[in-house]
C-alpha atoms as a PDB file:
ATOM      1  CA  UNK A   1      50.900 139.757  28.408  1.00  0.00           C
ATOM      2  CA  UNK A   2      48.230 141.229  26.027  1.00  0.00           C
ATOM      3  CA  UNK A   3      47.917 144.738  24.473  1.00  0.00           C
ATOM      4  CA  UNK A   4      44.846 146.028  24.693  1.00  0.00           C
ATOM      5  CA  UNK A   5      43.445 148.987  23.185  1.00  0.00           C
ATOM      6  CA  UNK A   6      40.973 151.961  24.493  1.00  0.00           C
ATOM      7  CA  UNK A   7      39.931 154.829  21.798  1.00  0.00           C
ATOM      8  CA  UNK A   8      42.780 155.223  19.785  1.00  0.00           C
ATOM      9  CA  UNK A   9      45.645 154.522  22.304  1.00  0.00           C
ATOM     10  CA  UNK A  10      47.156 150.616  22.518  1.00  0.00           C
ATOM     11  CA  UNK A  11      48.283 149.728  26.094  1.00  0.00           C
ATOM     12  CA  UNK A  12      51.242 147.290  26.153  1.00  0.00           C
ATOM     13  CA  UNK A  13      52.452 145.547  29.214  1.00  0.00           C
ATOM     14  CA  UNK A  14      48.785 144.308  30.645  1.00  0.00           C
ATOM     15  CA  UNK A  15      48.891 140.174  32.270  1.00  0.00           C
ATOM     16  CA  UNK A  16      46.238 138.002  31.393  1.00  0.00           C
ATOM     17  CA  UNK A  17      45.295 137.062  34.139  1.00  0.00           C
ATOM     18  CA  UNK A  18      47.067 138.079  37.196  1.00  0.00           C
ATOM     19  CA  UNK A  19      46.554 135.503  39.905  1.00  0.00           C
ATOM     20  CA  UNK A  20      45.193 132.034  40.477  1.00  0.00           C
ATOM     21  CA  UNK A  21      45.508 130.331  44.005  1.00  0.00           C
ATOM     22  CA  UNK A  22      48.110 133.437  45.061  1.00  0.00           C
ATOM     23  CA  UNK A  23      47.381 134.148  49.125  1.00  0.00           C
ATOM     24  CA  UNK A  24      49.902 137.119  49.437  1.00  0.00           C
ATOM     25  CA  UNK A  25      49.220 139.832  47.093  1.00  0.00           C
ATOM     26  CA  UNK A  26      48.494 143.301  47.669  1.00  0.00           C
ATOM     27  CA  UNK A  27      46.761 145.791  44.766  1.00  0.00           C
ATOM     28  CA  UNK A  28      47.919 149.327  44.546  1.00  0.00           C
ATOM     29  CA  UNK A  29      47.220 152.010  42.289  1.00  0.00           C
ATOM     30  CA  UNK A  30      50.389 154.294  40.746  1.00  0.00           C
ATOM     31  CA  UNK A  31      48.740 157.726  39.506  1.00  0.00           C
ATOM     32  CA  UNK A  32      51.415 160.448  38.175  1.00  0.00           C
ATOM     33  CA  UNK A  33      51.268 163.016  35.522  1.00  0.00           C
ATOM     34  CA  UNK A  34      54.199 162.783  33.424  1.00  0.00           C
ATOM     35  CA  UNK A  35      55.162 165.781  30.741  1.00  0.00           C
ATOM     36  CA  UNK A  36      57.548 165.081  27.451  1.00  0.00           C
ATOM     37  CA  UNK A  37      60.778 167.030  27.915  1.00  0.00           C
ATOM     38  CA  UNK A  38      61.331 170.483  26.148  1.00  0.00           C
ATOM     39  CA  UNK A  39      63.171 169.610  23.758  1.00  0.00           C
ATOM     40  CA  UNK A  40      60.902 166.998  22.547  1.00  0.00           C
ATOM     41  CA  UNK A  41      58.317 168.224  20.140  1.00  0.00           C
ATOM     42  CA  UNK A  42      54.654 168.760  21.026  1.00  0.00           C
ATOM     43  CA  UNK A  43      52.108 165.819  21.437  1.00  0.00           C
ATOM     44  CA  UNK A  44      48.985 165.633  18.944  1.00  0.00           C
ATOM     45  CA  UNK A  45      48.010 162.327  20.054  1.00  0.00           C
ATOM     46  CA  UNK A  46      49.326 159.224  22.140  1.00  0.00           C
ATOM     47  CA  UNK A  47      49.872 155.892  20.202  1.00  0.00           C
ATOM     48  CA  UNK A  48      50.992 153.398  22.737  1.00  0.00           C
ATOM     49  CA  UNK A  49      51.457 153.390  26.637  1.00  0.00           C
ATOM     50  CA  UNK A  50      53.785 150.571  27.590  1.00  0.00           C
ATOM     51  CA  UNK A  51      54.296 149.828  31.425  1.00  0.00           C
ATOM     52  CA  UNK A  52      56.662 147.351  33.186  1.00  0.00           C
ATOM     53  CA  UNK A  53      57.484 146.586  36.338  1.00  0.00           C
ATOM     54  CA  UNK A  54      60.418 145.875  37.923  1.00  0.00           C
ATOM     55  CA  UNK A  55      61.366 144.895  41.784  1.00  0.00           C
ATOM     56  CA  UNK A  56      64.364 146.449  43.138  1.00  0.00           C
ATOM     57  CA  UNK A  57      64.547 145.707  46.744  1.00  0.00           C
ATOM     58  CA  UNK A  58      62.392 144.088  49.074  1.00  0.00           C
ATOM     59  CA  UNK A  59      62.697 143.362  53.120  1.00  0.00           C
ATOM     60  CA  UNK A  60      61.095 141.232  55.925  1.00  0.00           C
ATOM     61  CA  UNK A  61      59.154 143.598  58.385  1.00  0.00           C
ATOM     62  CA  UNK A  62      58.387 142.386  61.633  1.00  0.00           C
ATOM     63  CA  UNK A  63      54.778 143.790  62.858  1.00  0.00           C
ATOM     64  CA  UNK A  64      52.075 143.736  65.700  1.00  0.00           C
ATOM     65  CA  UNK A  65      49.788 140.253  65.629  1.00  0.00           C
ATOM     66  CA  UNK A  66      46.167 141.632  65.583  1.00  0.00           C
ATOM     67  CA  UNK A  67      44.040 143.226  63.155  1.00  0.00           C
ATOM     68  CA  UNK A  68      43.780 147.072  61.760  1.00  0.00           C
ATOM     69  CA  UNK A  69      40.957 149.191  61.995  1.00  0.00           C
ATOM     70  CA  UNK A  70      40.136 148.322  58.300  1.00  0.00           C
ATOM     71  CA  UNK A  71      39.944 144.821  59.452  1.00  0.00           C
ATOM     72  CA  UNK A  72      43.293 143.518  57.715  1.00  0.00           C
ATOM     73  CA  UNK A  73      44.814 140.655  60.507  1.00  0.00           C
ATOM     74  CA  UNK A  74      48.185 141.457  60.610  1.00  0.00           C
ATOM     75  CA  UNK A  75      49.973 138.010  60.943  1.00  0.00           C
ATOM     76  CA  UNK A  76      53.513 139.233  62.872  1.00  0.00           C
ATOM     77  CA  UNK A  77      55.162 139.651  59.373  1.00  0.00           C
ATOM     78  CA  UNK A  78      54.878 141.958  56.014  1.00  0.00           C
ATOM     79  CA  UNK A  79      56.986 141.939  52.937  1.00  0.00           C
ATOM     80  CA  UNK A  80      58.579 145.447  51.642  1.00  0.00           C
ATOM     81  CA  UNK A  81      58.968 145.722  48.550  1.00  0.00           C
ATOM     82  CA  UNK A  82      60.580 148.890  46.650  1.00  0.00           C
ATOM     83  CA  UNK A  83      60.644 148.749  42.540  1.00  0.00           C
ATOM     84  CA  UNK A  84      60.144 150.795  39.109  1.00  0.00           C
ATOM     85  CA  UNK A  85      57.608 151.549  37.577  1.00  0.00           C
ATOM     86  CA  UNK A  86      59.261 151.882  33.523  1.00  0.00           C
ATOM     87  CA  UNK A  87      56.517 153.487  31.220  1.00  0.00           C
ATOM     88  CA  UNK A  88      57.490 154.287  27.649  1.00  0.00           C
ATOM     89  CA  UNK A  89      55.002 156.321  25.571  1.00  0.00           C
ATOM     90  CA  UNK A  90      54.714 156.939  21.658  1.00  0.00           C
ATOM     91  CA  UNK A  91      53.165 159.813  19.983  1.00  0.00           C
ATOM     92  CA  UNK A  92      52.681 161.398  16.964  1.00  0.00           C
ATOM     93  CA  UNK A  93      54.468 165.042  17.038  1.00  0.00           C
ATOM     94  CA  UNK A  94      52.177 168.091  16.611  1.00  0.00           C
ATOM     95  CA  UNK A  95      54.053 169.290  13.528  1.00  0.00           C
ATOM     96  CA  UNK A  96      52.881 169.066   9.963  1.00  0.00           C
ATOM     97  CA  UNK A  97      55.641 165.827   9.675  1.00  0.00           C
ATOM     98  CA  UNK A  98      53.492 164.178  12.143  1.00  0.00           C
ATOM     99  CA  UNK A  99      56.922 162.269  12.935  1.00  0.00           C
ATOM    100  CA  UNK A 100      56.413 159.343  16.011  1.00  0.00           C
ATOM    101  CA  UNK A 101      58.346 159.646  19.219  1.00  0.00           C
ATOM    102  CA  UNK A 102      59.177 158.274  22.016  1.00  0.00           C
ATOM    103  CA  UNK A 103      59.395 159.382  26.178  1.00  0.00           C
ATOM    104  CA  UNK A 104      60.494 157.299  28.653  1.00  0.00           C
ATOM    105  CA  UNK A 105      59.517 157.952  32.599  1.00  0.00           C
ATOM    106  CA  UNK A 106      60.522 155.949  35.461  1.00  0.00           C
ATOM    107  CA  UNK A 107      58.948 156.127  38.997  1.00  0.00           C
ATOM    108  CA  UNK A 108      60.169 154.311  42.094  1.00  0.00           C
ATOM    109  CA  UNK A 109      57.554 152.930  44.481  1.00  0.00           C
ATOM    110  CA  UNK A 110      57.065 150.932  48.122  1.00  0.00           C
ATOM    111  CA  UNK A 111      54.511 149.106  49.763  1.00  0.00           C
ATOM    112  CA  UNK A 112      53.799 145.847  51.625  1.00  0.00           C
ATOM    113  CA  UNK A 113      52.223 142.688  51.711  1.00  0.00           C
ATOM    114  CA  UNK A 114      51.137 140.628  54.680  1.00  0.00           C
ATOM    115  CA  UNK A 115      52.680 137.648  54.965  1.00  0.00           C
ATOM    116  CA  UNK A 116      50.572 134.401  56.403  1.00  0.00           C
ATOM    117  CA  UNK A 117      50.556 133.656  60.214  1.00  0.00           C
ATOM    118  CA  UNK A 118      52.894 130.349  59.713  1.00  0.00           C
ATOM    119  CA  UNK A 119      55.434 132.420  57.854  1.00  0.00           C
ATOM    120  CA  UNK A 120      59.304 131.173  58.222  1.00  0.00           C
ATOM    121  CA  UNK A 121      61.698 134.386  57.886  1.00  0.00           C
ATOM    122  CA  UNK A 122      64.341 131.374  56.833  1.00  0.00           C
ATOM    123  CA  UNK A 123      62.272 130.466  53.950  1.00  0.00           C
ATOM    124  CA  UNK A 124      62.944 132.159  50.064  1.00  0.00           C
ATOM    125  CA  UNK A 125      60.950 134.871  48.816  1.00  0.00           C
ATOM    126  CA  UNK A 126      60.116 135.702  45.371  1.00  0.00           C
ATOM    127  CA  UNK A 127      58.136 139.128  44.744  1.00  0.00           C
ATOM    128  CA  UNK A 128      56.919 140.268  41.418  1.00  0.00           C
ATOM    129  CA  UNK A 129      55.113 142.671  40.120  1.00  0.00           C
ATOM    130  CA  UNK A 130      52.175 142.508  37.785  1.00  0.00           C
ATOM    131  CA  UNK A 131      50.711 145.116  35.562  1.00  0.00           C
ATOM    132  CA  UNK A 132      46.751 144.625  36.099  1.00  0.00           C
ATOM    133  CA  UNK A 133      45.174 147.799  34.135  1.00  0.00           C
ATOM    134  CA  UNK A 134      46.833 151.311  32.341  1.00  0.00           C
ATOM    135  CA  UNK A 135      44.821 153.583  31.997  1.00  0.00           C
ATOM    136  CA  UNK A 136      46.504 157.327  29.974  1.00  0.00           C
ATOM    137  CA  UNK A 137      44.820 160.416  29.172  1.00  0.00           C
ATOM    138  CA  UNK A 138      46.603 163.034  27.412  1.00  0.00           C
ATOM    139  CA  UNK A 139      46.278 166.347  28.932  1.00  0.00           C
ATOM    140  CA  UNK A 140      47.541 168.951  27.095  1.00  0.00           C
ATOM    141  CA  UNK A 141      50.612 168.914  24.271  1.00  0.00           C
ATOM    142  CA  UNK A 142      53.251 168.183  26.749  1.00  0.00           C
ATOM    143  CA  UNK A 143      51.829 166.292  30.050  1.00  0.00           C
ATOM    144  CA  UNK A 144      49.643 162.608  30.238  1.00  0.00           C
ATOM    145  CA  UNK A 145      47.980 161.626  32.923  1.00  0.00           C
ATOM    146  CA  UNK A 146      48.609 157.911  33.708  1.00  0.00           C
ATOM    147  CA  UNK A 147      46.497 155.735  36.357  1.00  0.00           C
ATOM    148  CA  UNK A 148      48.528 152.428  36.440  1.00  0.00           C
ATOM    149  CA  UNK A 149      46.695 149.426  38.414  1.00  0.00           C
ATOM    150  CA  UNK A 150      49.634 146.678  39.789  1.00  0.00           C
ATOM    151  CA  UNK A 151      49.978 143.623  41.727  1.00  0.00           C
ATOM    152  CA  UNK A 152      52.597 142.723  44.542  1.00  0.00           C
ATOM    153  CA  UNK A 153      52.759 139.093  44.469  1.00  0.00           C
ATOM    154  CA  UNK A 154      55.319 136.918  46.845  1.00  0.00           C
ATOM    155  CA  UNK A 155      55.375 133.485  45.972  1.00  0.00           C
ATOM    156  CA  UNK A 156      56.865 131.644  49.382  1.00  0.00           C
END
């Protein structure tokens, strides 16, 4: 993993680089506004954005053979998977203390994956999730706007 930092906000959480020689992936984008609770303190300014992923379930779907109207060929089989999303964000408080805190925010997701044509349902699965990009923009004193790039990855 690598921090990176944009303007004056450090993103923690972001891989390297994702994937090398990985055929079943999917990339999704995770966009929520989140708002610190009330009885937090008002936001000046964000300080760090840390994102993790975590998988929580995941199934074996049995589809159609044949290809969508986007052009995807759908191979008989797709991968479910259902996680959290974990993002904990720092900030300096909008009181002459200028004190740092911390909000946490959790959001569950699904999606899929295709699974190749010569898949075995008998065979072990091993999803992950990978943070690719985090993107935050603060909003007002209480809400962010976050734009979260991830990876599905099932190694078979």
């Amino acid at each position: 993993m690598k921090n990176v930092k944009r303007g004056l906000i450090e993103y923690i959480g972001i891989e390297k680089c994702p994937i090398k020689n990985k055929k079943n992936f999917n990339q999704i984008n995770i966009e929520q506004i989140v708002c610190i609770p009330n009885q937090k303190p008002d936001m000046e300014q964000i300080n760090t954005v840390s994102v993790k992923g975590l998988v929580t379930d995941y199934e074996i779907v049995n589809t159609p053979i044949g290809s969508s109207i986007e052009g995807q060929i759908m191979t008989g089989y797709k991968l479910l998977v259902c996680g959290d999303i974990k993002i904990k964000v720092k900030y300096i408080a909008c009181e002459p203390t200028q004190t740092v805190h911390t909000a946490h925010f959790c959001f569950p997701f699904c999606n899929y994956l295709v699974l190749p044509s010569d898949f075995n349902p008998n065979i072990k699965i091993n999803p992950s999730i990978l943070i690719e990009d985090i993107f935050s923009d603060q909003l007002d004193n209480k809400c962010i706007y976050n734009n979260i790039t991830i990876l599905l990855i099932a190694d078979i």
